[in-house]
C-alpha atoms as a PDB file:
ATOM      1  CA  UNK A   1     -34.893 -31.592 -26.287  1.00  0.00           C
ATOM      2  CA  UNK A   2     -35.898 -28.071 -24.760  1.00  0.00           C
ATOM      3  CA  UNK A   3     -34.904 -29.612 -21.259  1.00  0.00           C
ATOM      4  CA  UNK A   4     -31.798 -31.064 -22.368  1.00  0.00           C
ATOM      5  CA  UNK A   5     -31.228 -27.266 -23.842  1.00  0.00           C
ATOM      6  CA  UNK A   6     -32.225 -25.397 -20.828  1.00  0.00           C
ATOM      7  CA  UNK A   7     -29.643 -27.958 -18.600  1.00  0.00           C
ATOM      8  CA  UNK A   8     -26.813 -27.454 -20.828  1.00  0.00           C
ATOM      9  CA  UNK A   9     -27.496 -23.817 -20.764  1.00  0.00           C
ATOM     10  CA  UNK A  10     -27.492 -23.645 -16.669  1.00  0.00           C
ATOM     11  CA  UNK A  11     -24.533 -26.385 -16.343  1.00  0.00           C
ATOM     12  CA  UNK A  12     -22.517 -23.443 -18.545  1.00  0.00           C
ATOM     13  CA  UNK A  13     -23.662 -20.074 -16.636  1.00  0.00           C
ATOM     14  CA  UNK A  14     -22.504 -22.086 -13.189  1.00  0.00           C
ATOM     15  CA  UNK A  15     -19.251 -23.509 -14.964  1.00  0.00           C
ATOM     16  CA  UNK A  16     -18.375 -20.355 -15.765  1.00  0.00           C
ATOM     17  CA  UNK A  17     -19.178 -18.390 -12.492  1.00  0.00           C
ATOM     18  CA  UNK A  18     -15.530 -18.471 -11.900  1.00  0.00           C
ATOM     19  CA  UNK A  19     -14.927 -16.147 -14.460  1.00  0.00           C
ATOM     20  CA  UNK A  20     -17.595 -14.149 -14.780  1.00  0.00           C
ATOM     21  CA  UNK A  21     -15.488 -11.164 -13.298  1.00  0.00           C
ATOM     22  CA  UNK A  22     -12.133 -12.588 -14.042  1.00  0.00           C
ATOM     23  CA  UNK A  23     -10.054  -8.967 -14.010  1.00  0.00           C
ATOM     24  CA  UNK A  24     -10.800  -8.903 -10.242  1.00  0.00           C
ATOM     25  CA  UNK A  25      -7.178  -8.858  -8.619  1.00  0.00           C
ATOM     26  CA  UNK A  26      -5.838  -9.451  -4.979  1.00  0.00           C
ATOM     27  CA  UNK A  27      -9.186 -11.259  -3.463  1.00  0.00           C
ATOM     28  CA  UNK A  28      -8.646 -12.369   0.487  1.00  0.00           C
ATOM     29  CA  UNK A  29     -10.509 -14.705   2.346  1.00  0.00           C
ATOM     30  CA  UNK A  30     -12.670 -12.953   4.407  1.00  0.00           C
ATOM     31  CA  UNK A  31     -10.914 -13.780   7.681  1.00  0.00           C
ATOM     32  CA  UNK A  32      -8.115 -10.849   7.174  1.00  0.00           C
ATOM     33  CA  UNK A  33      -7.026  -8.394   9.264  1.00  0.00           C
ATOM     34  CA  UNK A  34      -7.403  -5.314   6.589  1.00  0.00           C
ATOM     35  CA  UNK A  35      -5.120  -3.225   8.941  1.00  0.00           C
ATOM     36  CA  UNK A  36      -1.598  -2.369   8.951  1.00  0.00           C
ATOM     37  CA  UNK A  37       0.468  -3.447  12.007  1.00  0.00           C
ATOM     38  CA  UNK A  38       1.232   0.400  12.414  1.00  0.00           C
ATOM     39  CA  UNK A  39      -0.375   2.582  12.245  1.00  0.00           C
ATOM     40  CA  UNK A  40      -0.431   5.329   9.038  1.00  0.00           C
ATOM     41  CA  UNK A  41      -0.952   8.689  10.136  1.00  0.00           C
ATOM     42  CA  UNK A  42       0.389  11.540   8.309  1.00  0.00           C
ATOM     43  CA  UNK A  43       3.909  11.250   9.032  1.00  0.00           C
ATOM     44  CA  UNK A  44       7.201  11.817   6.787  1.00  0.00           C
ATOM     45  CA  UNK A  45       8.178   9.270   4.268  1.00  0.00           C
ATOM     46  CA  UNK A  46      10.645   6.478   5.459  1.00  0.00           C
ATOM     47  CA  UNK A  47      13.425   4.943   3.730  1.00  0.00           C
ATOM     48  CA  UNK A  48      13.188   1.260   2.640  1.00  0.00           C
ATOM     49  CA  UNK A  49      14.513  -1.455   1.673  1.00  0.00           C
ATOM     50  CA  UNK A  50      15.388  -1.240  -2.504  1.00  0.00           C
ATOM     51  CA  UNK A  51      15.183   2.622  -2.674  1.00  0.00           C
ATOM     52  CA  UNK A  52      17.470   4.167  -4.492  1.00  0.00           C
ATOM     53  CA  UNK A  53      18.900   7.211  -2.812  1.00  0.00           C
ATOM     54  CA  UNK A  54      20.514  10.290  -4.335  1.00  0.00           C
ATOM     55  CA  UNK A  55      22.973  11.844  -2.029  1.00  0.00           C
ATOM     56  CA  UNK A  56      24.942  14.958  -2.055  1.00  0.00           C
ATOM     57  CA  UNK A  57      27.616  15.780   0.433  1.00  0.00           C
ATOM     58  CA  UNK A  58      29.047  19.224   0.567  1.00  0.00           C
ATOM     59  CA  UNK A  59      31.863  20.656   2.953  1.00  0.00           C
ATOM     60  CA  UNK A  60      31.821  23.714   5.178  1.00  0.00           C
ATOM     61  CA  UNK A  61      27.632  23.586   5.309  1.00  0.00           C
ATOM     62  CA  UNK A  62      27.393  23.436   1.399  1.00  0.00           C
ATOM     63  CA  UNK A  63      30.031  26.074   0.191  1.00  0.00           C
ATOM     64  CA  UNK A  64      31.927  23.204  -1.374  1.00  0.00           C
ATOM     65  CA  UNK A  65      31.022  19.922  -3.028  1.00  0.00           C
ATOM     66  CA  UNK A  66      32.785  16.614  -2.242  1.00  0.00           C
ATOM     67  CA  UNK A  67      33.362  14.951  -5.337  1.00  0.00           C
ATOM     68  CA  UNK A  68      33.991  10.997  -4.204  1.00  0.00           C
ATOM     69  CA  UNK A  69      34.254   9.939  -7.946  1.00  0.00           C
ATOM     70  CA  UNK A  70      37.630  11.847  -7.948  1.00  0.00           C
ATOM     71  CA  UNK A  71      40.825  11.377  -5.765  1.00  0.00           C
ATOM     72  CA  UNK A  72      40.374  10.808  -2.121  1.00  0.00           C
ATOM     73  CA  UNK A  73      38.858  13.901   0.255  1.00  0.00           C
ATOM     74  CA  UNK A  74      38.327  15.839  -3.637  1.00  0.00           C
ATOM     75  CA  UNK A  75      35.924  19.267  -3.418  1.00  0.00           C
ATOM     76  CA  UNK A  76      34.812  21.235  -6.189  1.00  0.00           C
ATOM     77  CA  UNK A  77      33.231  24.197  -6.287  1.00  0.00           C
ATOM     78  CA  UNK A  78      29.051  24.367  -6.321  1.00  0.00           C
ATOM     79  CA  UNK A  79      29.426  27.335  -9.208  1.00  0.00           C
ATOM     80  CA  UNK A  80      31.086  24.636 -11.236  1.00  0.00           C
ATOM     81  CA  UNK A  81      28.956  21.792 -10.655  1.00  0.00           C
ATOM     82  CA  UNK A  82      25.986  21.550 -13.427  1.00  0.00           C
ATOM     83  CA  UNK A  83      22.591  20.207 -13.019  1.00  0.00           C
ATOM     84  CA  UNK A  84      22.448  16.466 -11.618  1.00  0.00           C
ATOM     85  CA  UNK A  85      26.246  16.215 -10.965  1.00  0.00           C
ATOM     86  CA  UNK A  86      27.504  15.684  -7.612  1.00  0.00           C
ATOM     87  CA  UNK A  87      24.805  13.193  -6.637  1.00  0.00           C
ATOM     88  CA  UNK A  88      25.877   9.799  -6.265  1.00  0.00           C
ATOM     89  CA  UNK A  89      23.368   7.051  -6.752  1.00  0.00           C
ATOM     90  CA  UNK A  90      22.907   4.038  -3.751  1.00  0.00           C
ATOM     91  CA  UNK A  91      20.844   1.239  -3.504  1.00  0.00           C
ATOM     92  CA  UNK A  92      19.191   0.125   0.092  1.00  0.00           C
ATOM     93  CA  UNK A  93      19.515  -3.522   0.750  1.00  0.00           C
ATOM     94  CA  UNK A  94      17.570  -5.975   1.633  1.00  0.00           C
ATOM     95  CA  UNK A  95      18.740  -5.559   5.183  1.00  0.00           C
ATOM     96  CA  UNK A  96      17.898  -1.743   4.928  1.00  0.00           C
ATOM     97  CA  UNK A  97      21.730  -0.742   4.788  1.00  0.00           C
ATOM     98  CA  UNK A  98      23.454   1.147   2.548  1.00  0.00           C
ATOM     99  CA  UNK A  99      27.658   1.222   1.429  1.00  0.00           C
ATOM    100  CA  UNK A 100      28.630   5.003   1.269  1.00  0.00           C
ATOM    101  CA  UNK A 101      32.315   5.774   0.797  1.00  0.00           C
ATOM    102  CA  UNK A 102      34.472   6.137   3.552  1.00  0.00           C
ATOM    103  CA  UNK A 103      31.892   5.288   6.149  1.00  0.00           C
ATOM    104  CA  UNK A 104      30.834   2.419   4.624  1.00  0.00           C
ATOM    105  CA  UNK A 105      27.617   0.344   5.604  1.00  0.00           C
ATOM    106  CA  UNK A 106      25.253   2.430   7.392  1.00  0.00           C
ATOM    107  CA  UNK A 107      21.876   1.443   8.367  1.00  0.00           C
ATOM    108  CA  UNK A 108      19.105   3.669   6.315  1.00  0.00           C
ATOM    109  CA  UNK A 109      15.780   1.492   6.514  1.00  0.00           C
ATOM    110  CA  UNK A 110      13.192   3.090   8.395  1.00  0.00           C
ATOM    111  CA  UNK A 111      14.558   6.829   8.613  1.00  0.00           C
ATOM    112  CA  UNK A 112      13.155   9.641   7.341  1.00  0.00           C
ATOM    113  CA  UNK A 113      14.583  11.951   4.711  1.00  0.00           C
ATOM    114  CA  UNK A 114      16.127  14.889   7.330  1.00  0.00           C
ATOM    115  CA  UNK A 115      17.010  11.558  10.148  1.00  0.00           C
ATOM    116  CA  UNK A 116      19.458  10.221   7.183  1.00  0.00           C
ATOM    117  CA  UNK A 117      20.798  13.376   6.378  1.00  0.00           C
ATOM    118  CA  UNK A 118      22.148  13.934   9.997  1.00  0.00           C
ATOM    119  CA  UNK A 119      23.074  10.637  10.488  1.00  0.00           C
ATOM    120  CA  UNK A 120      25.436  10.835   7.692  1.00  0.00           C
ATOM    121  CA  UNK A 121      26.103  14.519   8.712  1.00  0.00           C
ATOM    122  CA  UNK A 122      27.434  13.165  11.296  1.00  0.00           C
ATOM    123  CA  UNK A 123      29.199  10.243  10.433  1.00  0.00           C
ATOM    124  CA  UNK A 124      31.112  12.739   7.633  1.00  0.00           C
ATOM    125  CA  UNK A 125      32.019  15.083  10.263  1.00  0.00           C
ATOM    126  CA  UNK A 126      35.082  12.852  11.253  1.00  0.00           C
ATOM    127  CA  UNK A 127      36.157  13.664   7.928  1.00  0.00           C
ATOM    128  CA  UNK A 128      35.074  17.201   6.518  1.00  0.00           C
ATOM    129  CA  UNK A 129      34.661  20.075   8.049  1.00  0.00           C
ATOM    130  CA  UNK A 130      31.419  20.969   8.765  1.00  0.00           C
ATOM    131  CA  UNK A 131      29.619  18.418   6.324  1.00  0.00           C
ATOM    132  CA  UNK A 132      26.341  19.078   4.734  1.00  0.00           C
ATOM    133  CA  UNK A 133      24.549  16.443   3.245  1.00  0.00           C
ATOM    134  CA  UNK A 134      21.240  16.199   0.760  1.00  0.00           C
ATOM    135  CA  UNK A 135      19.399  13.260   0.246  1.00  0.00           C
ATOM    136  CA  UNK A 136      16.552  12.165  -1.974  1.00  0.00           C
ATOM    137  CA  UNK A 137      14.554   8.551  -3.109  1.00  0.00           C
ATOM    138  CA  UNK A 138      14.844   9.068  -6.597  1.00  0.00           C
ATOM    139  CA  UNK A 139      12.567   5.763  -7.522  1.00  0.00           C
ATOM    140  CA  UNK A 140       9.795   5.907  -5.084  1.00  0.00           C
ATOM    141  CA  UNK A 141       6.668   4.943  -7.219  1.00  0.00           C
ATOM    142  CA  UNK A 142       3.696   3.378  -6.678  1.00  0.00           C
ATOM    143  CA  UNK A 143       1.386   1.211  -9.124  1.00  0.00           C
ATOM    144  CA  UNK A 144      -2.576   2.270  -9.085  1.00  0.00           C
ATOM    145  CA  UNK A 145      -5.352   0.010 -10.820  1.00  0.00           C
ATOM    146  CA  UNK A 146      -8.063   2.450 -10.722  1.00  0.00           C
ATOM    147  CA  UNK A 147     -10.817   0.239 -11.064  1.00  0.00           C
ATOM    148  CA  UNK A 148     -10.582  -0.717 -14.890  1.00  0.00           C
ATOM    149  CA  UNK A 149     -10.246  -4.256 -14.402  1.00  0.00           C
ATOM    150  CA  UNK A 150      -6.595  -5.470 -15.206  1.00  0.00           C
ATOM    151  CA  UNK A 151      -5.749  -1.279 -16.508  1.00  0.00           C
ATOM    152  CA  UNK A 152      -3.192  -0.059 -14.118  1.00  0.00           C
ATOM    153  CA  UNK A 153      -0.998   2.772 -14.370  1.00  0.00           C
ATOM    154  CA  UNK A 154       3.038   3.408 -12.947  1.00  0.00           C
ATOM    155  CA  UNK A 155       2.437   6.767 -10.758  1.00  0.00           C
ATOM    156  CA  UNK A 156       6.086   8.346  -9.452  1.00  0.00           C
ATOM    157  CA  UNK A 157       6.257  10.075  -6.334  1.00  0.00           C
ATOM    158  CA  UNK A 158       7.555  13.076  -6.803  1.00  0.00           C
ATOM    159  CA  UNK A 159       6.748  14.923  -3.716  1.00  0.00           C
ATOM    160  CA  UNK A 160       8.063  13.106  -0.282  1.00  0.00           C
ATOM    161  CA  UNK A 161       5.169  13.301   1.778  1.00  0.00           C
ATOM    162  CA  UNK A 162       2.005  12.210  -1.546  1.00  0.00           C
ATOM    163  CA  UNK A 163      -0.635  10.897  -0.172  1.00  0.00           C
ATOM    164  CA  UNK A 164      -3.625   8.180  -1.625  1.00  0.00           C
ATOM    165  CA  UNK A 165      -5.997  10.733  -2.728  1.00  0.00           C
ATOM    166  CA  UNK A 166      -3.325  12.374  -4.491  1.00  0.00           C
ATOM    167  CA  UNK A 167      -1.872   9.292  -6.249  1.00  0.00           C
ATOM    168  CA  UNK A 168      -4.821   8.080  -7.109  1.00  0.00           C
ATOM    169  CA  UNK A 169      -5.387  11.766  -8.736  1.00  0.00           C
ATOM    170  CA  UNK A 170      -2.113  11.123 -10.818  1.00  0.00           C
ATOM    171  CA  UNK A 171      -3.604   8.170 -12.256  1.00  0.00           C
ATOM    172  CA  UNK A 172      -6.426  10.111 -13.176  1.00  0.00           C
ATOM    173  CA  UNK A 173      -9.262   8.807 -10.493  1.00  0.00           C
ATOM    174  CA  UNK A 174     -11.263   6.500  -9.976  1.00  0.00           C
ATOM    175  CA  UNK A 175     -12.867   4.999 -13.381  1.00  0.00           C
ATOM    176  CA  UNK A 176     -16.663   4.701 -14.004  1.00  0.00           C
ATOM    177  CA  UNK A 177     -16.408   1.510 -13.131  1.00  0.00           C
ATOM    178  CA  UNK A 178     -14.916   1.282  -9.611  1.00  0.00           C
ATOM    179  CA  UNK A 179     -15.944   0.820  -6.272  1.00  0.00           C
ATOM    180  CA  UNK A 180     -14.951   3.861  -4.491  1.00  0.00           C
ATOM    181  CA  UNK A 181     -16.167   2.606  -1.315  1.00  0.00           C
ATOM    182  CA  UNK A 182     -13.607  -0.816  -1.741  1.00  0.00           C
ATOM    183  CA  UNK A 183      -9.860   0.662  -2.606  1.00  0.00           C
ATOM    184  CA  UNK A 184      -7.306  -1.771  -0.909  1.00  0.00           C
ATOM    185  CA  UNK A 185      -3.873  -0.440  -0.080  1.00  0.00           C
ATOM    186  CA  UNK A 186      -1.306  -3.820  -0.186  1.00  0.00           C
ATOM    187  CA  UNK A 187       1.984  -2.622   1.540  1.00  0.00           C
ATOM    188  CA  UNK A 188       4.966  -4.794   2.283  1.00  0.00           C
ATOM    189  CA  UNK A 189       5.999  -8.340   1.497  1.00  0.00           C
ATOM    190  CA  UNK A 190       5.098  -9.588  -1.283  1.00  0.00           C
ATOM    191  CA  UNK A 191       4.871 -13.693   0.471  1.00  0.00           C
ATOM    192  CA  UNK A 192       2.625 -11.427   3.576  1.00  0.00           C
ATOM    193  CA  UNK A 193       1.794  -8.068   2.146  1.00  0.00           C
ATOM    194  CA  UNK A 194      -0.080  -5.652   4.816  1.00  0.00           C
ATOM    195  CA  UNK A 195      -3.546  -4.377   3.356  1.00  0.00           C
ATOM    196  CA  UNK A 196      -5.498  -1.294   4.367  1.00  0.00           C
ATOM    197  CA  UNK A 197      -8.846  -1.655   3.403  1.00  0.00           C
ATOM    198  CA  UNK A 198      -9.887   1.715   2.543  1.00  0.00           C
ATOM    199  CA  UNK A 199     -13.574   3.749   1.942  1.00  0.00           C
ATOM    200  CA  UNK A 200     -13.766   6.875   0.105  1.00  0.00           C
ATOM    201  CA  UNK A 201     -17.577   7.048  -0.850  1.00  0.00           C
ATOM    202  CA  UNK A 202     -18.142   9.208   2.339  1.00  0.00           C
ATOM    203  CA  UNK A 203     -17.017  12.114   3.893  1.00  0.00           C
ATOM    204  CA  UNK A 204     -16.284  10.392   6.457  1.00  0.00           C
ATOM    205  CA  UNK A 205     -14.065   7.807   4.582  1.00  0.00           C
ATOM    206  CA  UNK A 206     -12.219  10.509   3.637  1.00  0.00           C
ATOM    207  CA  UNK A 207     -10.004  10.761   6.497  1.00  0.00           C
ATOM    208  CA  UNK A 208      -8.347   7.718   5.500  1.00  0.00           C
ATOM    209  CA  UNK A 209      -7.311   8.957   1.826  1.00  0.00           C
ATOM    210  CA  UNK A 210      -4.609  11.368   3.615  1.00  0.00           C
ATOM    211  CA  UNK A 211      -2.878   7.620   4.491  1.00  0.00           C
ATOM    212  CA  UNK A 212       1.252   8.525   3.294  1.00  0.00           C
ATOM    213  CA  UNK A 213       2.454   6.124   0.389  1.00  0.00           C
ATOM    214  CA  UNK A 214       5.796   4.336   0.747  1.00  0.00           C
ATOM    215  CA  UNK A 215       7.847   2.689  -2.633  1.00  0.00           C
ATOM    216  CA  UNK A 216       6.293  -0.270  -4.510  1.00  0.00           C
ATOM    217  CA  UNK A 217       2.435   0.112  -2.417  1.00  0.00           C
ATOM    218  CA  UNK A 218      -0.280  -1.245  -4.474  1.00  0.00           C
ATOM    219  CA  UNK A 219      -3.331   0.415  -4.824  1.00  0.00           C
ATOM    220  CA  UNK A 220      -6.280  -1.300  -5.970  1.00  0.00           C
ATOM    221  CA  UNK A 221      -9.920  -0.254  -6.521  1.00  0.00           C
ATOM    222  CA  UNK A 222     -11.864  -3.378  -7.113  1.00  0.00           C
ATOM    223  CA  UNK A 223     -13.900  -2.889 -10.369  1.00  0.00           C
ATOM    224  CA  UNK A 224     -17.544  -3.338 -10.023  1.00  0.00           C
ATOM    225  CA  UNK A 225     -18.854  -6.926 -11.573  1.00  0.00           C
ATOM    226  CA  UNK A 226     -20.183  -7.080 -15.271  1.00  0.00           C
ATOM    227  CA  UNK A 227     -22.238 -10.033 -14.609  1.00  0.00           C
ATOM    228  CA  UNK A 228     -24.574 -10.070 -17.777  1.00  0.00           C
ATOM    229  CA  UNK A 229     -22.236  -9.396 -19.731  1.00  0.00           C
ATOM    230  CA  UNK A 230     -19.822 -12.058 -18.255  1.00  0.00           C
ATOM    231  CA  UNK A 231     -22.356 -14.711 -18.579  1.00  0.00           C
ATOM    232  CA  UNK A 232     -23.124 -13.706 -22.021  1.00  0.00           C
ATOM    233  CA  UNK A 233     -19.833 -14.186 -22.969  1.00  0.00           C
ATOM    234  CA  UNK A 234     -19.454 -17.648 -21.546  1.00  0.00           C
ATOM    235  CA  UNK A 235     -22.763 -18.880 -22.959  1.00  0.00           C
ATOM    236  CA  UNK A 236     -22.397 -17.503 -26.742  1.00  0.00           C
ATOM    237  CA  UNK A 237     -19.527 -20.638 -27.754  1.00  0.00           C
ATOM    238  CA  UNK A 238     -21.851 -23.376 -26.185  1.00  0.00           C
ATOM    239  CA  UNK A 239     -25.787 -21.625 -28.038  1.00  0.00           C
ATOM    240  CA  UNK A 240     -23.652 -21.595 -30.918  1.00  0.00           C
ATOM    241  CA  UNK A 241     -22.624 -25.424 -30.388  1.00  0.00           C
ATOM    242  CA  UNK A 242     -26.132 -26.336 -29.628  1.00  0.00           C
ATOM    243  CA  UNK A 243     -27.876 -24.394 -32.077  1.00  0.00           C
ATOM    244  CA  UNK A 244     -25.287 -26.591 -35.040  1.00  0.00           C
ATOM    245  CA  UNK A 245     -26.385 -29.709 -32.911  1.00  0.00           C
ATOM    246  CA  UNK A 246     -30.056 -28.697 -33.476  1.00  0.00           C
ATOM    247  CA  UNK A 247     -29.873 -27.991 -37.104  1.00  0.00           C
ATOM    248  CA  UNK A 248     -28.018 -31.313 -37.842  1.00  0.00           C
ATOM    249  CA  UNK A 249     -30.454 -33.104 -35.821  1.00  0.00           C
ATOM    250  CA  UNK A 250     -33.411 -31.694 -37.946  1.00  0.00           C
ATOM    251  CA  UNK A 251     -31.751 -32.083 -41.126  1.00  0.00           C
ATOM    252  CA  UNK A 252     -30.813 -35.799 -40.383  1.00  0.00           C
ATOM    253  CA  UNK A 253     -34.254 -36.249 -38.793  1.00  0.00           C
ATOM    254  CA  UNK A 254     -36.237 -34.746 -41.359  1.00  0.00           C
ATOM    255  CA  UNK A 255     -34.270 -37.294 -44.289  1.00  0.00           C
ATOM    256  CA  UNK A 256     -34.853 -40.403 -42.647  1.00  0.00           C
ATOM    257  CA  UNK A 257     -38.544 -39.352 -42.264  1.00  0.00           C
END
């Protein structure tokens, strides 16, 4: 009986060795190339595809606005133009191109902030008199799992040029129970994402935590196992199973004795 016991007990520990760590996300065989195909210095941020841009497009180098939503080649005054008027919402494609009146599709994917604003600048200029435009990503965010398991947090980029370290920061750090030296930055597609495999437990490491975040990047900081208390878990159903077995056993053994 003990050796029917102690095999049931091992056939449940290696069932369940699947799951002994189950809230571990985004695992790769070990045959990936943890690099991006370009390389991420510290460079500005670049438009892409799904952004939402908020644009602004003044005459005479900003001393009047152009109000599109209004009759044809409109301007208003900027005294007379409250807070969060005057910008007009786009969305960037899937082909990285972007409908603006007027102009109309104009290719935006891959630019940086100031690039579109004197593309468009100039594109305007065939129009307006001296056009000045401002643009902005109003939905650049990125989602952080700081090493809590399946906990993950929404972090919005506020600033154009934030950086790992400083999104990570946002999200409050790195938990207790994170491996600082195994953060994985997925970038990309989601069918063939690009991951940076990233080390922050040294000084050394740290060069890499000044990588600049683009919309929608992923960044993951793979929890450290809870093995004991994993297997404990998986075990505690099938003792309890055994240990009914065992009393029914006795109790039927000891009345036919």
């Amino acid at each position: 009986m003990n050796k029917f016991f102690l095999i049931l007990m091992m056939a449940a520990v290696f069932t369940g060795c699947r799951t002994i760590n189950p809230s571990v996300m985004f695992k790769a065989d070990s045959e990936r190339d943890y690099r991006f195909e370009q390389a991420v210095a510290v460079s500005e941020y670049r438009i892409a595809p799904n952004d939402q841009l908020g644009v602004s497009i003044y005459a005479n180098e900003g001393f009047k606005l152009i109000d599109f939503t209004a009759s044809p080649g409109s301007v208003g005054s900027p005294a007379s133009v409250g807070m969060g008027q005057g910008v007009i919402k786009f969305i960037v494609d899937n082909d990285g191109y972007v409908k603006f009146p007027i102009i109309g599709r104009t290719k935006m994917k891959d630019l940086t902030i100031r690039q579109a604003e004197e593309i468009l600048e100039k594109e305007y200029a065939a129009f307006y008199q001296k056009p000045f435009v401002m643009v902005d990503v109003l939905n650049r965010r990125v989602m952080v799992f700081p090493g809590s398991g399946g906990a993950g947090k929404v972090v919005t980029l506020t600033n154009e040029n934030t950086t790992l370290i400083e999104a990570l920061a946002l999200a409050g750090g790195i938990t207790e129970t994170g491996k600082a030296y195994k953060i994985k930055l997925i970038r990309g597609d989601n069918r063939n994402p690009q991951v940076q495999m990233i080390d922050l437990s040294t000084i050394e490491g740290m060069r890499q935590s000044n990588l600049l975040l683009q919309a929608n990047d992923i960044i993951y900081v793979e929890p450290v196992p809870r093995v004991s208390q994993q297997i404990l878990a998986q075990i505690t159903p099938i003792v309890g199973i055994l240990t009914s077995f065992l009393l029914i056993y006795d109790i039927v053994k000891n009345r036919t004795n």
